[in-house]
N, C-alpha and C. Protein backbone atom coordinates (compact mmCIF):
# COMPACT_ATOMS: atom_id res chain seq x y z
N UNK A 1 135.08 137.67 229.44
CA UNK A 1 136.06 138.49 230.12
C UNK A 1 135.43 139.06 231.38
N UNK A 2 136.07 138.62 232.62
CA UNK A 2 135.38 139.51 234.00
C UNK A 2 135.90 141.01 233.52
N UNK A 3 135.26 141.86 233.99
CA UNK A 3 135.23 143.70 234.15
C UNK A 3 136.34 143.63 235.96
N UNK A 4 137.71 144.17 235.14
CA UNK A 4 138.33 144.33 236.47
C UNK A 4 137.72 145.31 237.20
N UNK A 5 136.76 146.15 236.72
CA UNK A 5 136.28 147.51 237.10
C UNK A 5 135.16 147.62 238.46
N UNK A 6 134.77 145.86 238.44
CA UNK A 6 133.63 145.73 239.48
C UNK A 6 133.81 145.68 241.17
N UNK A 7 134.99 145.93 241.42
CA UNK A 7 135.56 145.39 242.47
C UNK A 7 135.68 147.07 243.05
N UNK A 8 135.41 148.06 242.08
CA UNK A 8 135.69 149.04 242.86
C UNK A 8 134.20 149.86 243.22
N UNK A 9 134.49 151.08 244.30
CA UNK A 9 133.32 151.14 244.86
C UNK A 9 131.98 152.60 243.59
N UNK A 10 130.95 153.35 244.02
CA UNK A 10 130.58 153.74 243.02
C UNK A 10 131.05 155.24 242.55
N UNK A 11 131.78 155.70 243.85
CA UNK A 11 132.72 156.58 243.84
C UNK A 11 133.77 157.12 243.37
N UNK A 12 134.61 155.70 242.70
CA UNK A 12 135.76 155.54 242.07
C UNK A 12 134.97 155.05 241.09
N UNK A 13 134.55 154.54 240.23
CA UNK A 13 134.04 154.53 239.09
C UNK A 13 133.60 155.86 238.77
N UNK A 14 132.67 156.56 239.26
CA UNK A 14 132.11 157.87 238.95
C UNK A 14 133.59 158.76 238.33
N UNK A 15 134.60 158.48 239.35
CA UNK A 15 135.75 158.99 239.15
C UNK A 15 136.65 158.94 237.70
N UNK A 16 136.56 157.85 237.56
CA UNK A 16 136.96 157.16 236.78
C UNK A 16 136.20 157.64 235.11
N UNK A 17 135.29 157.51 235.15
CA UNK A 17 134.41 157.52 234.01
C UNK A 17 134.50 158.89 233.64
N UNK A 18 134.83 159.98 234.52
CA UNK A 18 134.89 161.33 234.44
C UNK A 18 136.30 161.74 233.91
N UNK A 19 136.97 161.28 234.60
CA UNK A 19 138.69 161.10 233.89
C UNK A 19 138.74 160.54 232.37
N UNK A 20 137.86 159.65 232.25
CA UNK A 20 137.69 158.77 230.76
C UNK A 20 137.08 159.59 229.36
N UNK A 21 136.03 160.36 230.15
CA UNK A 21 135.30 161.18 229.17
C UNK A 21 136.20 162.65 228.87
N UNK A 22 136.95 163.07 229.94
CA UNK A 22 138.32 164.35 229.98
C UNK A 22 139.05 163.87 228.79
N UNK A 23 139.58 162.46 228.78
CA UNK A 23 140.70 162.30 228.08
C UNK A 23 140.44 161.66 226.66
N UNK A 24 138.80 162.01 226.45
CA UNK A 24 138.07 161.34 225.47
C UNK A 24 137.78 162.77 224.87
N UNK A 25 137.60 163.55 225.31
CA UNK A 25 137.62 165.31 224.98
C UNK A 25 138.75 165.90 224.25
N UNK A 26 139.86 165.42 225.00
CA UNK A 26 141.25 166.00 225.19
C UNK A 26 141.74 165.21 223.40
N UNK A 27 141.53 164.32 222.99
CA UNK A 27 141.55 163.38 222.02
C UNK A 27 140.78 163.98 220.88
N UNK A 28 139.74 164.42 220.87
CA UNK A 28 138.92 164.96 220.06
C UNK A 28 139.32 166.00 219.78
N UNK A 29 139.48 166.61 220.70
CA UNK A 29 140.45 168.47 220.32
C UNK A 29 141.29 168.53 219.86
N UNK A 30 142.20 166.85 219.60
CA UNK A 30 143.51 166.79 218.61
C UNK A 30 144.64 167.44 219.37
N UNK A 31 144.19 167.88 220.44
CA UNK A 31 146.23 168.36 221.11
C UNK A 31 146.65 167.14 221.78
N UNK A 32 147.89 166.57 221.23
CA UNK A 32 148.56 165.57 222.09
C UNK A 32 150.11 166.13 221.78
N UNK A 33 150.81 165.86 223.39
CA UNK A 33 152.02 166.01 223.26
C UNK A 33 152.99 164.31 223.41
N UNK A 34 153.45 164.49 221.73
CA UNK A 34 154.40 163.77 221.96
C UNK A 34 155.58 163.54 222.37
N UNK A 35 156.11 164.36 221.94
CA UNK A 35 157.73 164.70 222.58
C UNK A 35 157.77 165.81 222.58
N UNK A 36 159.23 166.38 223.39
CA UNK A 36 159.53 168.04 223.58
C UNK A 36 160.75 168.20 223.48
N UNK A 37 161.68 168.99 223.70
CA UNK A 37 162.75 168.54 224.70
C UNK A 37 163.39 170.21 225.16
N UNK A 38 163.41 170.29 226.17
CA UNK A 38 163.61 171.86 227.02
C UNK A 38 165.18 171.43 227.45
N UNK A 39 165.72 172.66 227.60
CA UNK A 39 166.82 172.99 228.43
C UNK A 39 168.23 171.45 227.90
N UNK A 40 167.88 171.07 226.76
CA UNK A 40 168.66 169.53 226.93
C UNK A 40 168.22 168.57 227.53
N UNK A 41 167.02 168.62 228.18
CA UNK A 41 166.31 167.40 228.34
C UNK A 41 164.99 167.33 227.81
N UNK A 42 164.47 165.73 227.33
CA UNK A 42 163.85 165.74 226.45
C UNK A 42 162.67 164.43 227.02
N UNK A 43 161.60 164.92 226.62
CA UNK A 43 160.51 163.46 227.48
C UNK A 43 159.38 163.26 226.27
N UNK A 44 159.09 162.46 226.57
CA UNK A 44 157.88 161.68 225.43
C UNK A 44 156.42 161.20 226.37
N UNK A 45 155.59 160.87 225.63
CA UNK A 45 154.18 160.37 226.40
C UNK A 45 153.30 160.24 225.42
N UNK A 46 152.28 159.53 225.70
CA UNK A 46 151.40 158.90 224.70
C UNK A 46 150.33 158.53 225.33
N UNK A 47 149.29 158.82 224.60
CA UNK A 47 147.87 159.45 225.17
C UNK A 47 147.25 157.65 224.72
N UNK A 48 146.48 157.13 225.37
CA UNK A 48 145.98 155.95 225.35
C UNK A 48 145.01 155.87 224.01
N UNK A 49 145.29 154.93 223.08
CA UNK A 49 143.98 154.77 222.16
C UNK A 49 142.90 154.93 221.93
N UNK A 50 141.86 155.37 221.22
CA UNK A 50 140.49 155.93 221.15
C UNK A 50 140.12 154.37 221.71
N UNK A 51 140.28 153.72 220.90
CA UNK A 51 139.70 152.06 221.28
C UNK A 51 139.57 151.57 222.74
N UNK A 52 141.18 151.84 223.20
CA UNK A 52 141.12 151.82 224.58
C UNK A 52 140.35 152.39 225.71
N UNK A 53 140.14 153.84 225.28
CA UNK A 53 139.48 154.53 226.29
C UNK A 53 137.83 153.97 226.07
N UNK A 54 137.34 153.86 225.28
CA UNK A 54 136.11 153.43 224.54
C UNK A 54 135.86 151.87 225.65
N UNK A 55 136.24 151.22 225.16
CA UNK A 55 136.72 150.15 226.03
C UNK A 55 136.52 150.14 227.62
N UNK A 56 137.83 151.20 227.84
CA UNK A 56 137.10 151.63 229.78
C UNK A 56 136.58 152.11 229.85
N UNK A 57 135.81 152.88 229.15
CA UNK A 57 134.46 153.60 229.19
C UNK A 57 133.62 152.40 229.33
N UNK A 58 133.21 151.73 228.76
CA UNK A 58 132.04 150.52 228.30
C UNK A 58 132.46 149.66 229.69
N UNK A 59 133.66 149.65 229.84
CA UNK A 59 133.97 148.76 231.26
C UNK A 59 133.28 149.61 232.55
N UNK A 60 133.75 150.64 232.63
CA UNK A 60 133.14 151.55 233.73
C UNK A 60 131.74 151.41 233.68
N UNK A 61 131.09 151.52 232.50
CA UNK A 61 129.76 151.97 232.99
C UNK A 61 128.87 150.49 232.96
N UNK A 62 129.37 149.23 232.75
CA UNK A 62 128.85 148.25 233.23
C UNK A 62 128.88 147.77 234.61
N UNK A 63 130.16 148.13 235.10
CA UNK A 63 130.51 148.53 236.53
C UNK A 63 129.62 148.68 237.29
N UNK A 64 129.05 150.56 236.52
CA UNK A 64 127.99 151.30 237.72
C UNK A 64 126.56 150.87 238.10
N UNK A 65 126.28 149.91 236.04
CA UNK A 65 124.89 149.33 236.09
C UNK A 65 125.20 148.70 237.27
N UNK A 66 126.07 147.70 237.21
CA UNK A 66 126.07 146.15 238.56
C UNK A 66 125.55 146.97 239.98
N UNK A 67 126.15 147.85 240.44
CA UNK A 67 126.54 148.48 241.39
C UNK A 67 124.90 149.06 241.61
N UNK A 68 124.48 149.73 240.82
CA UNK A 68 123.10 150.53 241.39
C UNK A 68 122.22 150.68 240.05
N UNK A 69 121.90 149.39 239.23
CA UNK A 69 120.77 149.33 238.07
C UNK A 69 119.90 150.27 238.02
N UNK A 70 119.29 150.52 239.54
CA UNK A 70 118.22 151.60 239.21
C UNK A 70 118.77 153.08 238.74
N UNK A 71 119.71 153.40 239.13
CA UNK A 71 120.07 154.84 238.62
C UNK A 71 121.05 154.40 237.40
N UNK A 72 121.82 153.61 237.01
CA UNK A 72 122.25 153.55 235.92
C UNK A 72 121.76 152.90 234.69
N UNK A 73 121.02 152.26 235.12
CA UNK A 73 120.03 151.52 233.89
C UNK A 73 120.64 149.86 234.47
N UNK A 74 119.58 148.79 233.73
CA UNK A 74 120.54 147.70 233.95
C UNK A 74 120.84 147.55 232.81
N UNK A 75 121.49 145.95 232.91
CA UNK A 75 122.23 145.69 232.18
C UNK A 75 121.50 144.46 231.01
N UNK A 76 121.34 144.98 229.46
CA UNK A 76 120.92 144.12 228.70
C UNK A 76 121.67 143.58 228.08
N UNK A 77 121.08 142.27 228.35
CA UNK A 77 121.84 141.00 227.30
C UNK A 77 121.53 140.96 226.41
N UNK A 78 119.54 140.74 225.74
CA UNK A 78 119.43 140.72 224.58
C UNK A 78 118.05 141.60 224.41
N UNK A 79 117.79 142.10 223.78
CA UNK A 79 116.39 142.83 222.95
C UNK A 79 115.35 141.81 222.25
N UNK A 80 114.31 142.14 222.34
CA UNK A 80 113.40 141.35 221.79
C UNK A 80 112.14 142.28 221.07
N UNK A 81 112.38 142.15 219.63
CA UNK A 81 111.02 143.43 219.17
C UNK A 81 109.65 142.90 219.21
N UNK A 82 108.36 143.92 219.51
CA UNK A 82 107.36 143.66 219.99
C UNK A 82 106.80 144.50 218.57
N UNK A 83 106.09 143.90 217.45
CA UNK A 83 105.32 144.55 217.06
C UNK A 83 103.94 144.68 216.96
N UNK A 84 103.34 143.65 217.85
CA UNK A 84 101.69 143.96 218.48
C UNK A 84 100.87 145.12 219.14
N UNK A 85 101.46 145.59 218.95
CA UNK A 85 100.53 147.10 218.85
C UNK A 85 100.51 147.83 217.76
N UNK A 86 101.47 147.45 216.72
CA UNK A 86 101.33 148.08 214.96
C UNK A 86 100.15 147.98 214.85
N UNK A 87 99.57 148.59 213.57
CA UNK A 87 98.30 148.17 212.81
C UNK A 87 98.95 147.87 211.44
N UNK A 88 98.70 146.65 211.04
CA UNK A 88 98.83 146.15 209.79
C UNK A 88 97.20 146.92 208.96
N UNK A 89 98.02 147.43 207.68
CA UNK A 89 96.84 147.54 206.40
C UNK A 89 97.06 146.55 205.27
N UNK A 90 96.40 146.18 204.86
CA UNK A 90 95.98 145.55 203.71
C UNK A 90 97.14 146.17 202.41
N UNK A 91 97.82 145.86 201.55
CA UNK A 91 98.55 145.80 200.79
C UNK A 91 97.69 145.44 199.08
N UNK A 92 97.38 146.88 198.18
CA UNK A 92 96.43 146.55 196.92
C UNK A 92 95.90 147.14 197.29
């Protein structure tokens, strides 16, 4: 899957990721308004999925790696464990 997220600059991501983590807050605190209805009129709205936001979160911040690795970290594909500097003991 390309990251539609790369095309934008590090400004709007910063932006972005800050809006993501608000509405990742806002979610956690459990207030969502679903419906209302005032005066005889009545409106609905629906707060985007934990999954989803999770999602553009993980999209955003692969984004920022591309964009400037050194301050965001880069980007790993795979890990590889090193245990040569352990000390093995004898076992008995």
């Amino acid at each position: 899957m390309l990251n539609p997220y790369i095309s934008l600059t590090e400004a709007e991501l910063l932006d972005q990721r800050a809006d993501t983590l608000a509405e990742l807050k806002r979610i956690r605190g459990g207030i969502q308004l679903t419906a209302s209805g005032i005066g005889g009129k009545s409106f609905s709205y629906a707060r985007e999925r934990l999954d989803a936001l999770r999602e553009d979160l993980q999209l955003t911040l692969t984004a920022l790696q591309a964009k400037n690795p050194t301050k965001y970290g880069g980007i790993v594909r795979e890990t590889f464990a090193d245990f040569s500097g352990t000390t093995s003991y004898p076992v008995g």
